[in-house]
N, C-alpha and C. Protein backbone atom coordinates (compact mmCIF):
# COMPACT_ATOMS: atom_id res chain seq x y z
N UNK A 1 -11.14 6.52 3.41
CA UNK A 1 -11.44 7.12 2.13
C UNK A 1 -12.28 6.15 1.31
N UNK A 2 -13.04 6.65 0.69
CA UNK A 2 -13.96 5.68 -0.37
C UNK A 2 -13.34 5.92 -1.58
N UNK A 3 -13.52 4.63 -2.49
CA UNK A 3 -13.14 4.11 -3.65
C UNK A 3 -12.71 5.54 -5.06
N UNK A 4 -13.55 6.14 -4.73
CA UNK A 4 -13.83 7.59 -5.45
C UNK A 4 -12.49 8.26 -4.92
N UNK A 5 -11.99 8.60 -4.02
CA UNK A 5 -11.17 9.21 -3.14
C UNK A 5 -9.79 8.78 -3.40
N UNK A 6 -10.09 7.15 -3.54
CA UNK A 6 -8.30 6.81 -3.54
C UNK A 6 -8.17 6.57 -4.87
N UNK A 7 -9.36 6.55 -5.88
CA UNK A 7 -8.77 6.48 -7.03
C UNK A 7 -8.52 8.39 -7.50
N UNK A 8 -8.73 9.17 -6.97
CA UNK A 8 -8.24 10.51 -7.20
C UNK A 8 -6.92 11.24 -6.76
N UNK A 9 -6.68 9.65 -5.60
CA UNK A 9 -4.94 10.23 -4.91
C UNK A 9 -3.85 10.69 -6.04
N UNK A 10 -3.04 11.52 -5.66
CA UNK A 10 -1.57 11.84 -6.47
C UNK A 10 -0.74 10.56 -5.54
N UNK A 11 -0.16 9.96 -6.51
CA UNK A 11 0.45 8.26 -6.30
C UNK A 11 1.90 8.64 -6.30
N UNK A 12 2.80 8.77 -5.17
CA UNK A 12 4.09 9.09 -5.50
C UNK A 12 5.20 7.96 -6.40
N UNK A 13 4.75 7.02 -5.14
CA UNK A 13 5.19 5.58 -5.89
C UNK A 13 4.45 4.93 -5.92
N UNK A 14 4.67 3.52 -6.71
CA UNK A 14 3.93 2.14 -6.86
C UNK A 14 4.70 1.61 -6.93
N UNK A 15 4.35 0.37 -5.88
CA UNK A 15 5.02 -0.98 -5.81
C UNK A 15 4.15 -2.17 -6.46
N UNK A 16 4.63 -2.86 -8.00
CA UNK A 16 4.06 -3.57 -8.07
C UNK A 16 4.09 -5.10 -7.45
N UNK A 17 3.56 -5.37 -6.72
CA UNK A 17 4.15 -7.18 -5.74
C UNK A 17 2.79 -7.95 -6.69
N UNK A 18 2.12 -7.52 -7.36
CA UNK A 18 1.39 -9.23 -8.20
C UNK A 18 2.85 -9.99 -7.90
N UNK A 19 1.94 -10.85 -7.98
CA UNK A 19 2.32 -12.36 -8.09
C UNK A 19 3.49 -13.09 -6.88
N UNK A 20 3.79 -12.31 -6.37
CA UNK A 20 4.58 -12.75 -5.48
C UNK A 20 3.57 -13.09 -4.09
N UNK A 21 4.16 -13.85 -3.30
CA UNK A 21 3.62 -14.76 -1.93
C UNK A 21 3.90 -13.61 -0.45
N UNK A 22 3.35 -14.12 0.00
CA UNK A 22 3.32 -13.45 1.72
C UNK A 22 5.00 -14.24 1.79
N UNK A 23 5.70 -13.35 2.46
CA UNK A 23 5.49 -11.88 2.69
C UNK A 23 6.25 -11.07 1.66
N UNK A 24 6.43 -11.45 0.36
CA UNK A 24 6.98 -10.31 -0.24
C UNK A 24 6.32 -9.11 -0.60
N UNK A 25 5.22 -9.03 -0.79
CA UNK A 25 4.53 -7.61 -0.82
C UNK A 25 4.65 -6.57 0.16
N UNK A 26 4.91 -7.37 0.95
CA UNK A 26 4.79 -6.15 2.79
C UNK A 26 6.00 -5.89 2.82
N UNK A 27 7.56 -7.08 2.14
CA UNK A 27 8.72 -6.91 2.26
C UNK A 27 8.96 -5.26 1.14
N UNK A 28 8.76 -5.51 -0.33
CA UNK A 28 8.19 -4.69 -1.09
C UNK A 28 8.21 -3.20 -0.67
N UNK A 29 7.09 -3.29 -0.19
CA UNK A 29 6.30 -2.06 0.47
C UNK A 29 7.27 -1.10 1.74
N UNK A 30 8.34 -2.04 2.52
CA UNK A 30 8.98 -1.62 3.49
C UNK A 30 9.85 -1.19 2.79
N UNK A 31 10.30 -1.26 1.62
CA UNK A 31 11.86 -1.22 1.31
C UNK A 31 11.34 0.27 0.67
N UNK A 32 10.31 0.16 -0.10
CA UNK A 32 10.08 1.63 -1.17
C UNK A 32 9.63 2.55 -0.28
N UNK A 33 8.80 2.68 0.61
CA UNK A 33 8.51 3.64 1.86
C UNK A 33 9.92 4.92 2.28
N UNK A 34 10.93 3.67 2.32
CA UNK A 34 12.08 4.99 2.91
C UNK A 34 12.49 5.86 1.22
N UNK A 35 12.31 5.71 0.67
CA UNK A 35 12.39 6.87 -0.91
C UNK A 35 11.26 7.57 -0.91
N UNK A 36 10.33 7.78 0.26
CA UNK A 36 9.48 8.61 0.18
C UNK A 36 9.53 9.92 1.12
N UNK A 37 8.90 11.28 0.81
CA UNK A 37 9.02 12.18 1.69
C UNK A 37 7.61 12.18 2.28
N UNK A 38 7.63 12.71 4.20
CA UNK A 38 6.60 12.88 5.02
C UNK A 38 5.34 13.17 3.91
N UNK A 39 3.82 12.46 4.04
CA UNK A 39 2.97 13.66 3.18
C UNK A 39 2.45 12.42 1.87
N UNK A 40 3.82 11.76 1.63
CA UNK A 40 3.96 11.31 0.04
C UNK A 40 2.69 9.85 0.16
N UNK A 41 2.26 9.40 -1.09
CA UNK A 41 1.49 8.31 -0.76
C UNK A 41 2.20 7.50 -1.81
N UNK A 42 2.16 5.85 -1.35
CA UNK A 42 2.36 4.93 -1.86
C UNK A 42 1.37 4.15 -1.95
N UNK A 43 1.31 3.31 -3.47
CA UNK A 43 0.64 2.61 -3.90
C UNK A 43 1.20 1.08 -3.78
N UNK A 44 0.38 -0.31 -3.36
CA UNK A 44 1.23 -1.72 -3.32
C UNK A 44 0.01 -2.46 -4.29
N UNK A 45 0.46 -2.67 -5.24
CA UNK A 45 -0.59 -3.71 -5.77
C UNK A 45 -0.11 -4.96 -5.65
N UNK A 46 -0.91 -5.79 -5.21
CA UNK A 46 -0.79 -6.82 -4.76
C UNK A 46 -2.20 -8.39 -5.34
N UNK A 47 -1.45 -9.38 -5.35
CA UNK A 47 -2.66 -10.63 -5.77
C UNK A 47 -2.65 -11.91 -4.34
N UNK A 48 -1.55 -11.37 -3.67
CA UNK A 48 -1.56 -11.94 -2.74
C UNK A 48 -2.69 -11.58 -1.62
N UNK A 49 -4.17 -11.99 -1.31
CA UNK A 49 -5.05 -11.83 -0.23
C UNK A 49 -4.23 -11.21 0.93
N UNK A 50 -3.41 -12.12 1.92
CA UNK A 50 -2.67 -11.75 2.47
C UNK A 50 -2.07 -10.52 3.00
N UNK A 51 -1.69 -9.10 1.93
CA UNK A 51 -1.59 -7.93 2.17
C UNK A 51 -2.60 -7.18 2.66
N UNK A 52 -3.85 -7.73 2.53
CA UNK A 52 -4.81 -6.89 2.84
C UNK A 52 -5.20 -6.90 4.76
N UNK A 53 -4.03 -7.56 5.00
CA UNK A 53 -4.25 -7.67 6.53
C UNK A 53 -2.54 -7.23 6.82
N UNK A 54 -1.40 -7.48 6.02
CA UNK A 54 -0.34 -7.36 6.59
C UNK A 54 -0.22 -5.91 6.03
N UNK A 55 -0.85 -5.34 5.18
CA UNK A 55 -0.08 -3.59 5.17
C UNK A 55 -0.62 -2.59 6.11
N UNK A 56 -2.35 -2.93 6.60
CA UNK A 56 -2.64 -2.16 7.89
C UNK A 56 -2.16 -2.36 9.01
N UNK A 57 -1.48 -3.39 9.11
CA UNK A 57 -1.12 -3.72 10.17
C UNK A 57 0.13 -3.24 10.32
N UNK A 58 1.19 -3.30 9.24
CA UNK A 58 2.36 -2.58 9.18
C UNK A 58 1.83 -1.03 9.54
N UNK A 59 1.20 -0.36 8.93
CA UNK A 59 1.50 1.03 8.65
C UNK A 59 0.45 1.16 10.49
N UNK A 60 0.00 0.54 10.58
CA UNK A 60 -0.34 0.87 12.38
C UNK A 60 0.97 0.84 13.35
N UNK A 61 1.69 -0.01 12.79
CA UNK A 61 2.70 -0.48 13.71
C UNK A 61 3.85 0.58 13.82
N UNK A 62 4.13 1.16 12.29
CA UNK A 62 5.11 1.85 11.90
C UNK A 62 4.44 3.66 11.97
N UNK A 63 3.32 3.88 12.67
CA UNK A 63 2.43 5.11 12.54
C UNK A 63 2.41 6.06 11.29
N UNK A 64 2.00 4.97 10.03
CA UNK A 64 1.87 5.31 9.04
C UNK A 64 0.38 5.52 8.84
N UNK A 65 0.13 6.12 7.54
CA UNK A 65 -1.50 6.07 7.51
C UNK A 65 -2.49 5.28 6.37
N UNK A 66 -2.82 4.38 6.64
CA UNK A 66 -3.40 3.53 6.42
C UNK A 66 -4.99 4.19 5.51
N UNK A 67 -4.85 4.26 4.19
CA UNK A 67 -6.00 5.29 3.41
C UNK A 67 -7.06 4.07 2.96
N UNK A 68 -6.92 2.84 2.54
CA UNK A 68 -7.68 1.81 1.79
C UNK A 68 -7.35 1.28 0.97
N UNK A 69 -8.10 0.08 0.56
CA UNK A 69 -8.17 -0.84 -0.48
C UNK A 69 -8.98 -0.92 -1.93
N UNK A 70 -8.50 -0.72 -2.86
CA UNK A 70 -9.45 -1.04 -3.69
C UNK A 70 -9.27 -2.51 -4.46
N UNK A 71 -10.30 -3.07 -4.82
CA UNK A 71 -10.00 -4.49 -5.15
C UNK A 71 -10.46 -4.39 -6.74
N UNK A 72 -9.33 -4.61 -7.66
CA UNK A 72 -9.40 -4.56 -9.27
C UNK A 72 -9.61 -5.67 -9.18
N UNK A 73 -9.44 -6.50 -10.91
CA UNK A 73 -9.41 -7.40 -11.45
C UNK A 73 -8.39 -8.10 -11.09
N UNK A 74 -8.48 -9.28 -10.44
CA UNK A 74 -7.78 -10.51 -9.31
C UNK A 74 -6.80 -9.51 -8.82
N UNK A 75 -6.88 -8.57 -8.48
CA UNK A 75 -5.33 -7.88 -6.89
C UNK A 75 -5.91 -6.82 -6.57
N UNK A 76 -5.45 -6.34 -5.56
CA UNK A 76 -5.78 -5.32 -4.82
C UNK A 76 -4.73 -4.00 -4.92
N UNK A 77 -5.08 -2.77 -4.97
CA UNK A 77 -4.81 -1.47 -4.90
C UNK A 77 -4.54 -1.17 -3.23
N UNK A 78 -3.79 -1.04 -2.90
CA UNK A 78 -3.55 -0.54 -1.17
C UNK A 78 -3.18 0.92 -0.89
N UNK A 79 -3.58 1.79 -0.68
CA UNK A 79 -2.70 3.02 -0.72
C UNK A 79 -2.23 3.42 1.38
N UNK A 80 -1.15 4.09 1.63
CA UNK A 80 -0.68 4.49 2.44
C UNK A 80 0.16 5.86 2.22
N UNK A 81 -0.04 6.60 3.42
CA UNK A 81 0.82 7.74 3.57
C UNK A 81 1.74 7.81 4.26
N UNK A 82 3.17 7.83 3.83
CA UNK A 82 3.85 8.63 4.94
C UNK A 82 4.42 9.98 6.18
N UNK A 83 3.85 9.18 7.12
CA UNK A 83 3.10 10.31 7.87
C UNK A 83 4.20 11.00 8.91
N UNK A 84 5.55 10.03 9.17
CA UNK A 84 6.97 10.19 9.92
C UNK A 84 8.11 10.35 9.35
């Protein structure tokens, strides 16, 4: 999805992880996922670089769906769907 796209998603949840270190954002992100229904998208904002390699990699692992990144002012926007 392009930048246009994921800033138009319906956001079920958000996890905010600023400021916290690898791996709490991905820890974060695992825990709020199961309060979600099939379909639903979650948001991880994050300042940790780091997520931007450990949440695709989670949501590949876990056959989640992996939508993009947008990069704000110092953190990143991550969105994912739950797809199981």
């Amino acid at each position: 999805m392009d930048e246009r796209e994921l800033k138009g998603l319906e956001v079920n949840k958000t996890v905010d992880a600023r400021g916290m270190a690898c791996p709490g954002p991905l820890l974060e992100a695992k825990k709020a996922i199961t309060a979600l229904h099939v379909g639903e998208v979650m948001e991880v904002l994050s300042s940790d670089e780091g997520t931007n390699n450990d949440i695709p990699m989670w949501t590949k692992k876990m056959q989640y769906e992996y939508l993009g990144t947008i990069e704000d002012a110092g953190f990143w926007r991550l969105f994912v769907r739950k797809t199981r």
